[in-house]
Protein backbone atom coordinates (compact mmCIF):
# COMPACT_ATOMS: atom_id res chain seq x y z
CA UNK A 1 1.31 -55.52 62.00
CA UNK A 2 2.11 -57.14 58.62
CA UNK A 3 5.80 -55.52 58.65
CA UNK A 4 6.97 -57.56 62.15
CA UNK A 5 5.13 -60.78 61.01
CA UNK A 6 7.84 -60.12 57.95
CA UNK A 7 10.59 -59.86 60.37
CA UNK A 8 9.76 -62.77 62.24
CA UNK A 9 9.70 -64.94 59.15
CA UNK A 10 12.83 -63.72 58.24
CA UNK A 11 14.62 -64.27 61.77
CA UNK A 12 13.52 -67.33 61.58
CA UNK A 13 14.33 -69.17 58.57
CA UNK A 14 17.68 -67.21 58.43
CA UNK A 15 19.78 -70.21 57.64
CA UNK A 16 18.50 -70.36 54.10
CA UNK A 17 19.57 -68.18 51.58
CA UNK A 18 16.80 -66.78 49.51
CA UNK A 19 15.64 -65.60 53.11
CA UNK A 20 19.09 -64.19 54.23
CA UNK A 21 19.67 -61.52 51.18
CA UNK A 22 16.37 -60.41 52.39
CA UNK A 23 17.52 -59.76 56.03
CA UNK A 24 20.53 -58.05 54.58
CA UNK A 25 18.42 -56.01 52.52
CA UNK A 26 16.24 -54.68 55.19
CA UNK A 27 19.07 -54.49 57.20
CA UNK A 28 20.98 -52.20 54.81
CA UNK A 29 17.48 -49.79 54.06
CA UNK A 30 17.54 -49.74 58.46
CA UNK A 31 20.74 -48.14 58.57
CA UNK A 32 19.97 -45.89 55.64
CA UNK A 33 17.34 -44.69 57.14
CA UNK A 34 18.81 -44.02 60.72
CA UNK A 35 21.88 -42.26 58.81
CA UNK A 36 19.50 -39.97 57.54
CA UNK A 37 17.60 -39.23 60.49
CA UNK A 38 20.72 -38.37 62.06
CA UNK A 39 22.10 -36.22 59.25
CA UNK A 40 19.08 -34.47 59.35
CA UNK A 41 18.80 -34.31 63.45
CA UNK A 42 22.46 -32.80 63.29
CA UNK A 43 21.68 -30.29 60.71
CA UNK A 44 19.08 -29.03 62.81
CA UNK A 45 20.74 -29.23 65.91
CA UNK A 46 23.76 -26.79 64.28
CA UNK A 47 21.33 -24.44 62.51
CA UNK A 48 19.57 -24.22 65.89
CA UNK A 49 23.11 -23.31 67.63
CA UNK A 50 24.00 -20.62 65.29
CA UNK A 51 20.33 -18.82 65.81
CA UNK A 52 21.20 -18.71 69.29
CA UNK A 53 24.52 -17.49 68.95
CA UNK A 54 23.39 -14.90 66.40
CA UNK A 55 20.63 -13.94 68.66
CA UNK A 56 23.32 -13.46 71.70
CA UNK A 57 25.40 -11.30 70.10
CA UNK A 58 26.52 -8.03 71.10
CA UNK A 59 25.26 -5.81 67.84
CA UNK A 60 21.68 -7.34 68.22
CA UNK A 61 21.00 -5.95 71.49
CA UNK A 62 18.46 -2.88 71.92
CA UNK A 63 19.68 0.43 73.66
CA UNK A 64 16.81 -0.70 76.41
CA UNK A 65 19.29 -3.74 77.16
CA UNK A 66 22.62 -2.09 77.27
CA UNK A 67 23.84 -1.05 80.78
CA UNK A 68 23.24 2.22 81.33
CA UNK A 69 25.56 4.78 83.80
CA UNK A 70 29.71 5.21 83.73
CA UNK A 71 31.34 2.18 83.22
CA UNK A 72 34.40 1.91 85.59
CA UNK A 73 37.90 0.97 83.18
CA UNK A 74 38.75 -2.94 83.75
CA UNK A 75 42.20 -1.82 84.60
CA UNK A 76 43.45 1.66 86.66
CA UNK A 77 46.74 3.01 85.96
CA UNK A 78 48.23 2.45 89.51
CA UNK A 79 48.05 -1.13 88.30
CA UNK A 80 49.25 -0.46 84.80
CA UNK A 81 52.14 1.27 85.64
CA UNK A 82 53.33 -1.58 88.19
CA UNK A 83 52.51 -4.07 85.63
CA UNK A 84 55.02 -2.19 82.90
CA UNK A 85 57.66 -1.55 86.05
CA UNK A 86 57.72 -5.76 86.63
CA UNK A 87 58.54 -6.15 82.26
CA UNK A 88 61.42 -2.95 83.05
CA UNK A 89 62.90 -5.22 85.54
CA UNK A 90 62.57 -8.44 83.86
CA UNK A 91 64.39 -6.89 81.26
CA UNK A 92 67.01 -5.25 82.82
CA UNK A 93 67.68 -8.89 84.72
CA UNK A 94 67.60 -10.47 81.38
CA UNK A 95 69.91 -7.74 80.07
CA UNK A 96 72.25 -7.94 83.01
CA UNK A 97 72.45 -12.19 83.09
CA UNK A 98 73.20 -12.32 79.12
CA UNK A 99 76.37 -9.96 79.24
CA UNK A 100 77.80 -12.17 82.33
CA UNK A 101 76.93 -15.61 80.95
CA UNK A 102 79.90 -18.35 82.17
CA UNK A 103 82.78 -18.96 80.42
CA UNK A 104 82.07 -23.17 80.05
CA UNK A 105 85.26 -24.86 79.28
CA UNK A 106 85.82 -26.64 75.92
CA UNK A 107 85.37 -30.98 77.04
CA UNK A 108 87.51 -31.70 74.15
């Protein structure tokens, strides 16, 4: 291969500088190159993420895929109603601590 032959020579005779701008050069066109690989391996990588997101989502699915049968509430209202009797009595406590706060003495 005529390219790492180049390379070689170039490695080699380093020190002098006709031969260094040209390491520099390919140097520079190597990480161009890899910067646009990437660029162009992340753009795929996110346009590949939001097909699969899109293709996940809820209003995509068929009537063949969505459960079928009653679906039981997340919540009963035995549970509800103790839920919203705990906040009555938090409040209440707040309520009842904020009308007997301490009289603090002045330090002065």
């Amino acid at each position: 291969m005529h390219v790492f032959h180049y390379i070689k020579n170039l490695r080699a005779n380093s020190s002098e500088p006709e031969n260094l701008r040209a390491l520099f050069a390919l140097y520079w066109r190597t990480l161009l190159v890899c910067t646009g690989i990437l660029i162009i391996v992340i753009f795929v990588y996110g346009v590949w993420q939001i097909l699969d997101v899109m293709n996940e989502s809820p209003a995509v699915q068929t009537d063949a895929s969505a459960p079928s049968g009653p679906q039981s509430a997340p919540i009963n209202t035995a549970q509800a109603d103790s839920v919203f009797q705990g906040f009555a009595r938090r409040q209440a406590q707040f309520d009842a601590h904020k009308t007997q706060a301490p009289a603090i003495a002045d330090p002065r």
